[in-house]
Protein backbone atom coordinates (compact mmCIF):
# COMPACT_ATOMS: atom_id res chain seq x y z
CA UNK A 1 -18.09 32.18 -19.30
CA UNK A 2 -20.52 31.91 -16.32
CA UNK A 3 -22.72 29.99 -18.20
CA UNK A 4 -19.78 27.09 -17.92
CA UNK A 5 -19.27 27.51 -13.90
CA UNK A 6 -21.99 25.03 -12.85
CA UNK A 7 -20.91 22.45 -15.73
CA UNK A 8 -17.39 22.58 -14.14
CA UNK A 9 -18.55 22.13 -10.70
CA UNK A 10 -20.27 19.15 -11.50
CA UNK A 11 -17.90 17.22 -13.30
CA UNK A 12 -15.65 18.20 -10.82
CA UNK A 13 -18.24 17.03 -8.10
CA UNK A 14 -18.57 13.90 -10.40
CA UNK A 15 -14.73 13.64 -10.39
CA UNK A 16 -14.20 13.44 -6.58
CA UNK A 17 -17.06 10.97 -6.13
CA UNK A 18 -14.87 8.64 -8.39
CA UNK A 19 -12.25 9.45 -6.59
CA UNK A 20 -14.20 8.49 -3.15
CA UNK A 21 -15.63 5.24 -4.72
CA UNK A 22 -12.08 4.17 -5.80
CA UNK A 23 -10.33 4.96 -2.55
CA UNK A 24 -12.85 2.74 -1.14
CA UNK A 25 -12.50 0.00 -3.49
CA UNK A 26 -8.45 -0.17 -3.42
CA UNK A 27 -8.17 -0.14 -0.24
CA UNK A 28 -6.48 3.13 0.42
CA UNK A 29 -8.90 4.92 3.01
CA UNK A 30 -8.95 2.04 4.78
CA UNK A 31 -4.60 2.34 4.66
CA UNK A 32 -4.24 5.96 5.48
CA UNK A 33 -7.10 5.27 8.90
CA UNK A 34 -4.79 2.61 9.66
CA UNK A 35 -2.23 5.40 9.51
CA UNK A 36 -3.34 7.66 11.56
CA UNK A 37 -5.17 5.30 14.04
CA UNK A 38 -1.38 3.84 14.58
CA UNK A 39 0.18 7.36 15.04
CA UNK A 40 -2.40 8.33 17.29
CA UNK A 41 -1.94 5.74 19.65
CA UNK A 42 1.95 5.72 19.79
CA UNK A 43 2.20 1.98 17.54
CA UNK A 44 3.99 1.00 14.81
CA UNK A 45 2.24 0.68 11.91
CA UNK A 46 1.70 -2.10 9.96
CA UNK A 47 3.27 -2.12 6.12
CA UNK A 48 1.51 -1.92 3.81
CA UNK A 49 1.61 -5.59 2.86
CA UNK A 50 0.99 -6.48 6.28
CA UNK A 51 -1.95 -4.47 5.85
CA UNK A 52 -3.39 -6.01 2.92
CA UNK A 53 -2.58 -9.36 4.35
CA UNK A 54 -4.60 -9.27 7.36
CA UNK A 55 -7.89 -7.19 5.52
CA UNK A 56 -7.60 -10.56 2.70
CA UNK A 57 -7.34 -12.58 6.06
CA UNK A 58 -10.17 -11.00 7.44
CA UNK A 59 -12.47 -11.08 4.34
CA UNK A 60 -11.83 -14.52 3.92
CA UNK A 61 -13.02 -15.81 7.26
CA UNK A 62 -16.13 -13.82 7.13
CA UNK A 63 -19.01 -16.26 6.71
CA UNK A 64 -20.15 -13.55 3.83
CA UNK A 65 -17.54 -14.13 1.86
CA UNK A 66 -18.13 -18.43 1.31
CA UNK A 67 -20.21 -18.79 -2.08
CA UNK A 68 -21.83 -21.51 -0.47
């Protein structure tokens, strides 16, 4: 049975890491800082469509995002 410990620490290493890369990807660690930035500081938070609206706002004004 020990011989199985490190094999099941990595894939559950492995398994957060997706998890991170996911978060990032979606959108949600970006939500729940919005979250907690908003609580800390006494506002209203935005919904979460509001949310998403301004971030596709944002992205789309960057001078990055233009193909050409």
């Amino acid at each position: 049975m020990s011989g199985r410990t490190p094999l099941i620490a990595a894939v559950g290493e492995a398994l957060r890491g997706v998890r991170w890369y996911l978060r990032q990807v979606d959108g949600s660690a970006r939500w729940e800082e919005h979250l907690r930035s908003a609580a800390e500081h006494g506002h209203a938070p935005l919904t979460r469509r509001e949310f998403e609206r301004r971030r596709a706002d944002a992205r789309a004004g960057s001078v990055s995002s233009r193909c050409c």
